[in-house]
PDB file of N, CA and C in Angstrom:
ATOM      1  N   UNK A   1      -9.905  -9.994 -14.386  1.00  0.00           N
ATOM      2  CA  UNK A   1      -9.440  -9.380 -15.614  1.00  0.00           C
ATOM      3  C   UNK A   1      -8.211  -8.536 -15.317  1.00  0.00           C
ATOM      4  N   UNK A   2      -7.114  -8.508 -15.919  1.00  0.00           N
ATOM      5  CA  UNK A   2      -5.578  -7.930 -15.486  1.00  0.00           C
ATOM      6  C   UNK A   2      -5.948  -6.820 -16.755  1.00  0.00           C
ATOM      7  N   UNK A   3      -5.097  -5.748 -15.967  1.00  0.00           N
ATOM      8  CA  UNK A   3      -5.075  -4.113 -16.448  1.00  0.00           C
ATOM      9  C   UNK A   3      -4.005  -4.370 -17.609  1.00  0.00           C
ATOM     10  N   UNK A   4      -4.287  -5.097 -18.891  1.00  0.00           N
ATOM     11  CA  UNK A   4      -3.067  -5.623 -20.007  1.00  0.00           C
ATOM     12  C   UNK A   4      -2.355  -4.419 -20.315  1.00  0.00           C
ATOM     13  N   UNK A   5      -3.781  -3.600 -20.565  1.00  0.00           N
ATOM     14  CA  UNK A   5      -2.708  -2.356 -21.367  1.00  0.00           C
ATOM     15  C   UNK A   5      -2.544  -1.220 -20.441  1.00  0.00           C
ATOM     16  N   UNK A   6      -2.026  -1.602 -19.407  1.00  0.00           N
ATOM     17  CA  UNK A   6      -0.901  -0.229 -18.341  1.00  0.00           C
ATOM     18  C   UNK A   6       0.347  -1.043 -19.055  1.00  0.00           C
ATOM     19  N   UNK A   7       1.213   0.190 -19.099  1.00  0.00           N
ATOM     20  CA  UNK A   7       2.619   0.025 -19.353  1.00  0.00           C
ATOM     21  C   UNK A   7       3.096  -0.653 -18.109  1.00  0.00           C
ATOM     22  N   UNK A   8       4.568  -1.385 -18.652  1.00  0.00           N
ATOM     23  CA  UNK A   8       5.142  -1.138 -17.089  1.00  0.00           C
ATOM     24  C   UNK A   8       5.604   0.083 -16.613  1.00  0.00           C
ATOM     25  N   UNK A   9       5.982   0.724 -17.078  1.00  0.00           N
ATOM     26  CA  UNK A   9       6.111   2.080 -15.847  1.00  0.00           C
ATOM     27  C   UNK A   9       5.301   2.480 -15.098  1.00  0.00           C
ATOM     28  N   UNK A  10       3.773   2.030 -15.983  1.00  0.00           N
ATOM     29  CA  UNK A  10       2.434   2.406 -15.111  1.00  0.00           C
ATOM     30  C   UNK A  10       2.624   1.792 -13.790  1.00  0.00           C
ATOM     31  N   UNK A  11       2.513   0.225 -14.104  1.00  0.00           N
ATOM     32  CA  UNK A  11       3.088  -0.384 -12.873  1.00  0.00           C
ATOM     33  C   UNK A  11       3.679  -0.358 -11.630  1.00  0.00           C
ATOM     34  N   UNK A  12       5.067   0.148 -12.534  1.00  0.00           N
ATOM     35  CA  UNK A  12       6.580   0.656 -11.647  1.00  0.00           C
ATOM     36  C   UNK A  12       5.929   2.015 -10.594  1.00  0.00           C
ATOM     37  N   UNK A  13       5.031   2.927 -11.462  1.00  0.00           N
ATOM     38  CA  UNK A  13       4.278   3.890 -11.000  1.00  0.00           C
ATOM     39  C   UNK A  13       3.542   3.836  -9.361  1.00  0.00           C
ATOM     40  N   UNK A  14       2.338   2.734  -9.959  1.00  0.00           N
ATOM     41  CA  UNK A  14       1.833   2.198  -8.906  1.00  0.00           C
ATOM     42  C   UNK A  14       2.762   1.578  -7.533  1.00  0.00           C
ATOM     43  N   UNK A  15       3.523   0.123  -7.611  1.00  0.00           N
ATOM     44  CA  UNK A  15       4.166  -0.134  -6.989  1.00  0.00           C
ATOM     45  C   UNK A  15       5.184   0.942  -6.040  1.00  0.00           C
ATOM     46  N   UNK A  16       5.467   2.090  -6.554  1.00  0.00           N
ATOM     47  CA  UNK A  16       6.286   3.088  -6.568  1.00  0.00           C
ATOM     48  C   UNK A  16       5.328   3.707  -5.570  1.00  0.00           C
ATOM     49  N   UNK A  17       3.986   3.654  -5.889  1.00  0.00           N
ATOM     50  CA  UNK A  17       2.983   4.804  -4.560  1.00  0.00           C
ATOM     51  C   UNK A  17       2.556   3.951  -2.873  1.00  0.00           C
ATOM     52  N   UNK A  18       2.431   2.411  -3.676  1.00  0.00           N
ATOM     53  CA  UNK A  18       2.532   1.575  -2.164  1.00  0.00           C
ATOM     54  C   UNK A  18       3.943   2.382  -1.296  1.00  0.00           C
ATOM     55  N   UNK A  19       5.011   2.083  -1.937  1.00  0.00           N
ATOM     56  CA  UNK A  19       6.268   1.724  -1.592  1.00  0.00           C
ATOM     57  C   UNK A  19       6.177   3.567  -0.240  1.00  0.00           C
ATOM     58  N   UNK A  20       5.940   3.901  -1.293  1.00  0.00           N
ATOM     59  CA  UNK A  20       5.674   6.062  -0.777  1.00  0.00           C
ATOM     60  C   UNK A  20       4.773   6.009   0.586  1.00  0.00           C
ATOM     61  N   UNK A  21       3.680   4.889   0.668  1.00  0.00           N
ATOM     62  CA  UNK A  21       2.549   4.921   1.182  1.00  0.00           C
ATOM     63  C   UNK A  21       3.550   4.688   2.774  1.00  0.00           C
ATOM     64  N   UNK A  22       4.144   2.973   2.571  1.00  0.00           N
ATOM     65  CA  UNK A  22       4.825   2.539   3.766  1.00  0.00           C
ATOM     66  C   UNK A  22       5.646   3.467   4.266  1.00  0.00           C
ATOM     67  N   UNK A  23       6.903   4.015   3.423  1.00  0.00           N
ATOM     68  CA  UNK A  23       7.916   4.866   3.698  1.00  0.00           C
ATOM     69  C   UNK A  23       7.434   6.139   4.677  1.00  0.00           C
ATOM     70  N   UNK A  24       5.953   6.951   4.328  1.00  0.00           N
ATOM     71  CA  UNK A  24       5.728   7.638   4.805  1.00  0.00           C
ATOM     72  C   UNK A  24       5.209   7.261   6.438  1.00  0.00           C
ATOM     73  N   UNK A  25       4.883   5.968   6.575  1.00  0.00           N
ATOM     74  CA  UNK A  25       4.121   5.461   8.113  1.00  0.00           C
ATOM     75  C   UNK A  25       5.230   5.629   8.925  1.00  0.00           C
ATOM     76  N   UNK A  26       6.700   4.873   7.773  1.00  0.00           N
ATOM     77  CA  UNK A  26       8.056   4.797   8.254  1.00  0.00           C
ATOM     78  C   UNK A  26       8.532   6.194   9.107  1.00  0.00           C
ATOM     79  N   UNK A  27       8.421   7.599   8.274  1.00  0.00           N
ATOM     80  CA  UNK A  27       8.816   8.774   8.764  1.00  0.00           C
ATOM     81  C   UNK A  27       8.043   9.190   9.652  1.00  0.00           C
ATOM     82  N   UNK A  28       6.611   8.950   9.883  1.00  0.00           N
ATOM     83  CA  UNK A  28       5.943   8.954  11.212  1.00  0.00           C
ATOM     84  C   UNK A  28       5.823   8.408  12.108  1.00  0.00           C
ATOM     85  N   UNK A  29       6.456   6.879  12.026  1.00  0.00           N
ATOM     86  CA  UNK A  29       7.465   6.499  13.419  1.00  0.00           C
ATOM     87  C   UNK A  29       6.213   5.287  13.759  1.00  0.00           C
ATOM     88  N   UNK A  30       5.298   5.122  12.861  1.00  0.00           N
ATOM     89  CA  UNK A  30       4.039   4.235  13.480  1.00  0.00           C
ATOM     90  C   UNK A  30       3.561   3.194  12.015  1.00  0.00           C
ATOM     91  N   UNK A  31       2.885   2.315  12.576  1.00  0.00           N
ATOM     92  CA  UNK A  31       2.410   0.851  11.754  1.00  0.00           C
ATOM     93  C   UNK A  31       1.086   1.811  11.399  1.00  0.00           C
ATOM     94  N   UNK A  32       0.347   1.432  10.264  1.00  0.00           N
ATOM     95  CA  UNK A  32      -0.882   1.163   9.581  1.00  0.00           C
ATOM     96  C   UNK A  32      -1.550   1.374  10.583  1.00  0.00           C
ATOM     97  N   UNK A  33      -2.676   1.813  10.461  1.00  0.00           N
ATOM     98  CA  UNK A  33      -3.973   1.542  11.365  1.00  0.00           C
ATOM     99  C   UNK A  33      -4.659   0.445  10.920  1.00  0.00           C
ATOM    100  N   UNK A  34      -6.264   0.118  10.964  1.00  0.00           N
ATOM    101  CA  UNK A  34      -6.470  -1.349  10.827  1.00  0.00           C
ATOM    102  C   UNK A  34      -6.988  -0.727   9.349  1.00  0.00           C
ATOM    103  N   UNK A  35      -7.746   0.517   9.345  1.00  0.00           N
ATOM    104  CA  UNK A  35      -8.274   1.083   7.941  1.00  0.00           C
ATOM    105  C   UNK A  35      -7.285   0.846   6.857  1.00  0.00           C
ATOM    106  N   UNK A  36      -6.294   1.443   7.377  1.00  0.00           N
ATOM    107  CA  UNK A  36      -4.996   1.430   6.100  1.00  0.00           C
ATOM    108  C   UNK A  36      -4.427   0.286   5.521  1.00  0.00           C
ATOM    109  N   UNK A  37      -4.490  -0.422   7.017  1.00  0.00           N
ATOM    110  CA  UNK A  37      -4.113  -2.184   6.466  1.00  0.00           C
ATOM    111  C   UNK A  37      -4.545  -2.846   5.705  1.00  0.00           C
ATOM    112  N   UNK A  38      -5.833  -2.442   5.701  1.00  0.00           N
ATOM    113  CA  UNK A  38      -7.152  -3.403   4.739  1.00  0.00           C
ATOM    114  C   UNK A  38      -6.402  -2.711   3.768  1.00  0.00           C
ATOM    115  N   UNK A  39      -6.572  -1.374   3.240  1.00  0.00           N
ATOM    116  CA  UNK A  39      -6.647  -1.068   2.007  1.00  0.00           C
ATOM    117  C   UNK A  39      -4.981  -1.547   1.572  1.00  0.00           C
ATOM    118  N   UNK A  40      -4.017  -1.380   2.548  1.00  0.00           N
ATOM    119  CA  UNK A  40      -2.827  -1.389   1.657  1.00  0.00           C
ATOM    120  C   UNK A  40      -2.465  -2.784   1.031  1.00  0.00           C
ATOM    121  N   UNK A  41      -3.420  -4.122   2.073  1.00  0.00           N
ATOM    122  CA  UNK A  41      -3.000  -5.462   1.694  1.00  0.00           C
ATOM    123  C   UNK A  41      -3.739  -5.754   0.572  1.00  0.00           C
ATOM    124  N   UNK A  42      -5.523  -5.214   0.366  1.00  0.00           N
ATOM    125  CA  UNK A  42      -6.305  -5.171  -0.622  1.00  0.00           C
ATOM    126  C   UNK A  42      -5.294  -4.770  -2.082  1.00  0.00           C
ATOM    127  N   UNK A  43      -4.862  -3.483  -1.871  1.00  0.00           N
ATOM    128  CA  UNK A  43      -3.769  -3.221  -2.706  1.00  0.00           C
ATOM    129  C   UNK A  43      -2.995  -4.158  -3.514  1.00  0.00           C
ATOM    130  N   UNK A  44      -2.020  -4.698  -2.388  1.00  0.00           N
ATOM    131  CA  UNK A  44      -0.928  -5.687  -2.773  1.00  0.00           C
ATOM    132  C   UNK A  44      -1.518  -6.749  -3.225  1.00  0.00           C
ATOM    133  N   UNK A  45      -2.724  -7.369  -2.715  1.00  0.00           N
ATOM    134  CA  UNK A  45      -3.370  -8.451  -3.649  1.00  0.00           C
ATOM    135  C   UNK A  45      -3.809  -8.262  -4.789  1.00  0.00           C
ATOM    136  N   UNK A  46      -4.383  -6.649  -5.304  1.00  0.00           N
ATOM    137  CA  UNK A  46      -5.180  -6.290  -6.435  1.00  0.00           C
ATOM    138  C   UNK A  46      -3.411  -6.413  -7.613  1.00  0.00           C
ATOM    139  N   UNK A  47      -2.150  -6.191  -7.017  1.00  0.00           N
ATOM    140  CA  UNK A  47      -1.252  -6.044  -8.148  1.00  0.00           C
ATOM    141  C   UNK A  47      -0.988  -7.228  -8.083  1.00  0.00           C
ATOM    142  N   UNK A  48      -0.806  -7.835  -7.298  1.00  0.00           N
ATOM    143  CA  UNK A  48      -0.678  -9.351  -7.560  1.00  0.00           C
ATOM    144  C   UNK A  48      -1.474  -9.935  -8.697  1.00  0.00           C
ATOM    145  N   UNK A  49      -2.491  -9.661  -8.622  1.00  0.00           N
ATOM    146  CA  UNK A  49      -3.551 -10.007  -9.461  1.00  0.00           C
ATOM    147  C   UNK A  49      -3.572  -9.671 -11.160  1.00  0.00           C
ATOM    148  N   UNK A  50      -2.719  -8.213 -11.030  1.00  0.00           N
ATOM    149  CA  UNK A  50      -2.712  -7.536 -12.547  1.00  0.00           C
ATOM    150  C   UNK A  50      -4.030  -6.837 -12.459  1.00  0.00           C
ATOM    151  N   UNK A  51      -4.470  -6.336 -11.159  1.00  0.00           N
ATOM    152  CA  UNK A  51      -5.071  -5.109 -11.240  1.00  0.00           C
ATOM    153  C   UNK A  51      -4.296  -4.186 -10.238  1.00  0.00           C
ATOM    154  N   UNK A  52      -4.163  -3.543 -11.449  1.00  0.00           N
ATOM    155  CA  UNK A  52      -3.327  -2.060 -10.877  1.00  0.00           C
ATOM    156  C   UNK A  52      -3.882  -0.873 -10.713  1.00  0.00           C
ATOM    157  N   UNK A  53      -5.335  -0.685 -11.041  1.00  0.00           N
ATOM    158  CA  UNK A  53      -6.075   0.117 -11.162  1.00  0.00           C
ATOM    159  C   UNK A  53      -6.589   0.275 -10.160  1.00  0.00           C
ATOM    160  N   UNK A  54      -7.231  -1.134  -9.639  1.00  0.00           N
ATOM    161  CA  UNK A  54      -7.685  -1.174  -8.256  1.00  0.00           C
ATOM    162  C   UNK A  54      -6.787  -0.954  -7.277  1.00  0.00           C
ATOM    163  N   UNK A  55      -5.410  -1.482  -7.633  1.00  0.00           N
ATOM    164  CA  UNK A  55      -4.562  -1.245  -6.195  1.00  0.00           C
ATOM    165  C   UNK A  55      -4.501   0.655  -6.056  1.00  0.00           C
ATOM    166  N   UNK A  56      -4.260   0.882  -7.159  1.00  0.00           N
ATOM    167  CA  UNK A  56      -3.898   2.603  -7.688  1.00  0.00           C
ATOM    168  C   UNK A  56      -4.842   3.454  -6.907  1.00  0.00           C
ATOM    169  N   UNK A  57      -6.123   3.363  -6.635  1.00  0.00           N
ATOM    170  CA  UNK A  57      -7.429   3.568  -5.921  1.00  0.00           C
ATOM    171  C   UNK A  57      -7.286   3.281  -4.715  1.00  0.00           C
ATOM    172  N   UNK A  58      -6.836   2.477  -3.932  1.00  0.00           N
ATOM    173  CA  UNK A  58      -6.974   1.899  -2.548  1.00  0.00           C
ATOM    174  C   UNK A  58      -5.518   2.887  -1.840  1.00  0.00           C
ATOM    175  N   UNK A  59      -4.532   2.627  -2.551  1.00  0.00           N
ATOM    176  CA  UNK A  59      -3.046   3.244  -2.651  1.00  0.00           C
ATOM    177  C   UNK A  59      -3.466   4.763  -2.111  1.00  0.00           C
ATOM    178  N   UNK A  60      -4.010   5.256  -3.162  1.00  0.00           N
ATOM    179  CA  UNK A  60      -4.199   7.053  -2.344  1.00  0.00           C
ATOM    180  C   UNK A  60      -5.287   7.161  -1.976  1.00  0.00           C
ATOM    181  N   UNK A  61      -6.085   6.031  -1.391  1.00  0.00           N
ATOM    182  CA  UNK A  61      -6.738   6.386  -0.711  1.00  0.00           C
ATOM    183  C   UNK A  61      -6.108   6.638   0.791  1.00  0.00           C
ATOM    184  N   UNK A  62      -5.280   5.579   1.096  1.00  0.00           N
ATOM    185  CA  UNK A  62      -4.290   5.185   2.199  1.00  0.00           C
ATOM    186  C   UNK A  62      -3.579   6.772   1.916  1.00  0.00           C
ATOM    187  N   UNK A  63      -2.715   7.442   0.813  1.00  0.00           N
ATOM    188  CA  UNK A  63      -1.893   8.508   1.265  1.00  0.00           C
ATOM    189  C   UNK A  63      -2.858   9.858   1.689  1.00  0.00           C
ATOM    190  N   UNK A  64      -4.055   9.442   0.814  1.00  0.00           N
ATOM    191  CA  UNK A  64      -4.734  11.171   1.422  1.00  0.00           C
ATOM    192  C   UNK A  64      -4.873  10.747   2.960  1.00  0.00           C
ATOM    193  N   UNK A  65      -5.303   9.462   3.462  1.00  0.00           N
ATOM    194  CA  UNK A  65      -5.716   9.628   5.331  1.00  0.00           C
ATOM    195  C   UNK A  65      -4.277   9.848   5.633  1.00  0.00           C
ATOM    196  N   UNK A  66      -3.161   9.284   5.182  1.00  0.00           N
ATOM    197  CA  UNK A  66      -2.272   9.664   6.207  1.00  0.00           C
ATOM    198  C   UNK A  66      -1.791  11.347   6.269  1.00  0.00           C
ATOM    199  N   UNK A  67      -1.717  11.711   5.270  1.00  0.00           N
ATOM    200  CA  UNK A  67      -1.342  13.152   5.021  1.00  0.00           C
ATOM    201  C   UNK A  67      -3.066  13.705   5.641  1.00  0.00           C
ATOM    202  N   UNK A  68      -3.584  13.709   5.576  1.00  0.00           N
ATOM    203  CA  UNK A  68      -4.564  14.531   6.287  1.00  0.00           C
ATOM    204  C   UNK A  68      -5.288  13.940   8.139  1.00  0.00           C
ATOM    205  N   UNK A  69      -4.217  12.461   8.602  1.00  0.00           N
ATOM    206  CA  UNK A  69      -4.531  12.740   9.265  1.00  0.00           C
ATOM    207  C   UNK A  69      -3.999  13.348  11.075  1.00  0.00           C
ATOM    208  N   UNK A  70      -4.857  13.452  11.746  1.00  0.00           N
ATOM    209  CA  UNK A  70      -4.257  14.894  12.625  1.00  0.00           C
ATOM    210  C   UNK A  70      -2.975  13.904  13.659  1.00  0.00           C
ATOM    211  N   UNK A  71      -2.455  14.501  13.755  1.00  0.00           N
ATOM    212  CA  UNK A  71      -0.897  14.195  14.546  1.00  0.00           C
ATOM    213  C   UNK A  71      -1.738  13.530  15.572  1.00  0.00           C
ATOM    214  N   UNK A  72      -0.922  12.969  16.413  1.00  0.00           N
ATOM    215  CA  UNK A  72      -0.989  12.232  17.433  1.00  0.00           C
ATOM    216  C   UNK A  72      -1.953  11.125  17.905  1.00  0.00           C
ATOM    217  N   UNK A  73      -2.813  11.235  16.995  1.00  0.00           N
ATOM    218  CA  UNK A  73      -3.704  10.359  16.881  1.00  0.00           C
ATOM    219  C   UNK A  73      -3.181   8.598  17.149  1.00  0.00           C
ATOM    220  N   UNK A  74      -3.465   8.448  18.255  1.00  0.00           N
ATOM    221  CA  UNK A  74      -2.854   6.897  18.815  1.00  0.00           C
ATOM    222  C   UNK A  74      -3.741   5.806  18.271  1.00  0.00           C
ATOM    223  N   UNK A  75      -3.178   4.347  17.814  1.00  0.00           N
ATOM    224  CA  UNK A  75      -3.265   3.408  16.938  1.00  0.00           C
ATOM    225  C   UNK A  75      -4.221   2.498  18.888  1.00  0.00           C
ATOM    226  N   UNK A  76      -5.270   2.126  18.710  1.00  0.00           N
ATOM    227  CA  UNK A  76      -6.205   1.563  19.997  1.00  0.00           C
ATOM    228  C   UNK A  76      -5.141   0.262  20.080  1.00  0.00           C
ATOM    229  N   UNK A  77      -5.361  -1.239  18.828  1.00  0.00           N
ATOM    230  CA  UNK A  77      -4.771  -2.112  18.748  1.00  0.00           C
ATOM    231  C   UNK A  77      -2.976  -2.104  18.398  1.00  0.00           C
ATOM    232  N   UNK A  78      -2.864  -3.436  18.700  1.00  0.00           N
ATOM    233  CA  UNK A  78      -1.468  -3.780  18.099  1.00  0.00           C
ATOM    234  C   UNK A  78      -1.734  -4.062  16.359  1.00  0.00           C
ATOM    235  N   UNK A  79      -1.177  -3.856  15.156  1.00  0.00           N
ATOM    236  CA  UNK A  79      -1.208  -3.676  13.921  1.00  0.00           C
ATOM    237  C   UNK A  79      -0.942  -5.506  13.730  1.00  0.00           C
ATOM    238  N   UNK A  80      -1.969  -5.416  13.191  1.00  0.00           N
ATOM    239  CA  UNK A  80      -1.520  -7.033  12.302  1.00  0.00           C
ATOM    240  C   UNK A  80      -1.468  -7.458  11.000  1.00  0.00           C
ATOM    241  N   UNK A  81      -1.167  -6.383  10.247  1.00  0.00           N
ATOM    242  CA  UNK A  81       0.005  -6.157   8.981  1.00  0.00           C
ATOM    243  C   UNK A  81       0.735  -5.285   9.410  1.00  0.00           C
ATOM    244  N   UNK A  82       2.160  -5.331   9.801  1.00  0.00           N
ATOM    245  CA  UNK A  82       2.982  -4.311   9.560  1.00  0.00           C
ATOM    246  C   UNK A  82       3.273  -4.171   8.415  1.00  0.00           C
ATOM    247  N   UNK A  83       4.375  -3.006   8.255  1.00  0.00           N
ATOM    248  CA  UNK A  83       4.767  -2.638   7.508  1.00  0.00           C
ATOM    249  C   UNK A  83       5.889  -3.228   6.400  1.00  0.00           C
ATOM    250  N   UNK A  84       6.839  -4.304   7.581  1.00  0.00           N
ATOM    251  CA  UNK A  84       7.710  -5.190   7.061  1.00  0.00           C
ATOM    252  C   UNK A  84       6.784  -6.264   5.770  1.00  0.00           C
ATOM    253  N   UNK A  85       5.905  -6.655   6.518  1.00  0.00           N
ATOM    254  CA  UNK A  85       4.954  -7.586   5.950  1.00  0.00           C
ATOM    255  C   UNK A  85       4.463  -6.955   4.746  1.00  0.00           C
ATOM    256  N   UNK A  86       4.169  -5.944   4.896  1.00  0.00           N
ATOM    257  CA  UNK A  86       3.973  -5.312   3.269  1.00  0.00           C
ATOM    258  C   UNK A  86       4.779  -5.049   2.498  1.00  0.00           C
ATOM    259  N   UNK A  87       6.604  -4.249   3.128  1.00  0.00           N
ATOM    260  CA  UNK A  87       6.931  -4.905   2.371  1.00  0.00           C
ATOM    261  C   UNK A  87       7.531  -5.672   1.721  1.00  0.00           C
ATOM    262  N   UNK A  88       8.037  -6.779   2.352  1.00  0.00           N
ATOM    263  CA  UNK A  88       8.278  -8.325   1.757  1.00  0.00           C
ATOM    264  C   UNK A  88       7.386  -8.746   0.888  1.00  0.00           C
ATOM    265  N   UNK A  89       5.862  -8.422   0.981  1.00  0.00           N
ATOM    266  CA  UNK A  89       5.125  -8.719   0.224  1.00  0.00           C
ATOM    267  C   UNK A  89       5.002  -7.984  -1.336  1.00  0.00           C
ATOM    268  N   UNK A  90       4.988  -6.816  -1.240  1.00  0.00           N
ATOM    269  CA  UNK A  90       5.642  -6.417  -2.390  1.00  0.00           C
ATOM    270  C   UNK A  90       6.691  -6.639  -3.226  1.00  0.00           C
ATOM    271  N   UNK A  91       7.624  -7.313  -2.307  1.00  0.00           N
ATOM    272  CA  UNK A  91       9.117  -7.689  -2.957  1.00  0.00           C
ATOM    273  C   UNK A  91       8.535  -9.011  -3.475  1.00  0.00           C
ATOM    274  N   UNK A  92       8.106  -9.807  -3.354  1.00  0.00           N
ATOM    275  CA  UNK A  92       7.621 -11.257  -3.390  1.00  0.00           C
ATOM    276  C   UNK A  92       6.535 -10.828  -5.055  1.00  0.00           C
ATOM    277  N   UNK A  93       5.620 -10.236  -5.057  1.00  0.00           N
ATOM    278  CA  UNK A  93       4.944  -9.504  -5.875  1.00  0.00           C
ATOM    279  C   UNK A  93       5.763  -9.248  -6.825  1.00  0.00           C
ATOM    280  N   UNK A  94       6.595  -8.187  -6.476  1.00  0.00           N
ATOM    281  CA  UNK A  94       7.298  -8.066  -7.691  1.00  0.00           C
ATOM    282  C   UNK A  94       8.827  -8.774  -8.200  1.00  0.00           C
ATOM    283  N   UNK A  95       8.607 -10.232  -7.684  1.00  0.00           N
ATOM    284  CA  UNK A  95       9.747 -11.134  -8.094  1.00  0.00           C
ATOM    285  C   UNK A  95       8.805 -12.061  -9.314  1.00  0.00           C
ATOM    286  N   UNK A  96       7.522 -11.903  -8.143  1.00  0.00           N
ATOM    287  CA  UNK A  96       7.464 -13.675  -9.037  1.00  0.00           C
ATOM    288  C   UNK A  96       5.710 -13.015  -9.621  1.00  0.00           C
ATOM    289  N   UNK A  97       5.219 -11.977  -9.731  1.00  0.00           N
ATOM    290  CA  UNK A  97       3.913 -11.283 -10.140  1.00  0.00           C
ATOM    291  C   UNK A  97       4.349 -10.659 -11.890  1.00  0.00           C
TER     292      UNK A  97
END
């Protein structure tokens, strides 16, 4: 079932908090953890989908761990979503979504 009645700005909104989500991994110099990955790709599939509600939910869930979590905290694995990958995928999303 797609979220009909969000505006697009709602949208633009959402898309706008992924975009905040990556940018911020960007200024901390590090990829996703595997937690964040799930949720941020869960995300990008839920707007794909025309649920924006669900992505909107997963979205800060991803910004409260990163903002609360403690510095230096080292990533065990190599990341298998980066960040590029999310977002091309967003760009792709919002060409043809």
């Amino acid at each position: 079932m797609m979220d009909v009645d969000l505006l697009p700005a709602a949208k633009q909104y959402v898309q706008r908090a992924f975009e905040d989500a990556r940018k911020t991994l960007d200024e901390l110099g590090r990829e996703a953890d595997r937690w964040e990955q799930a949720r941020l790709v869960y995300a990008l599939c839920s707007m794909a989908e025309g649920q924006y509600r669900d992505a909107a939910i997963r979205i800060f869930e991803v910004a409260n761990s990163i903002r609360d979590r403690p510095p230096g905290r080292a990533i065990r694995r190599k990341s298998l979503v980066t960040k590029e990958v999310m977002r091309r995928g967003l760009t792709h999303m919002r060409i043809h979504c």
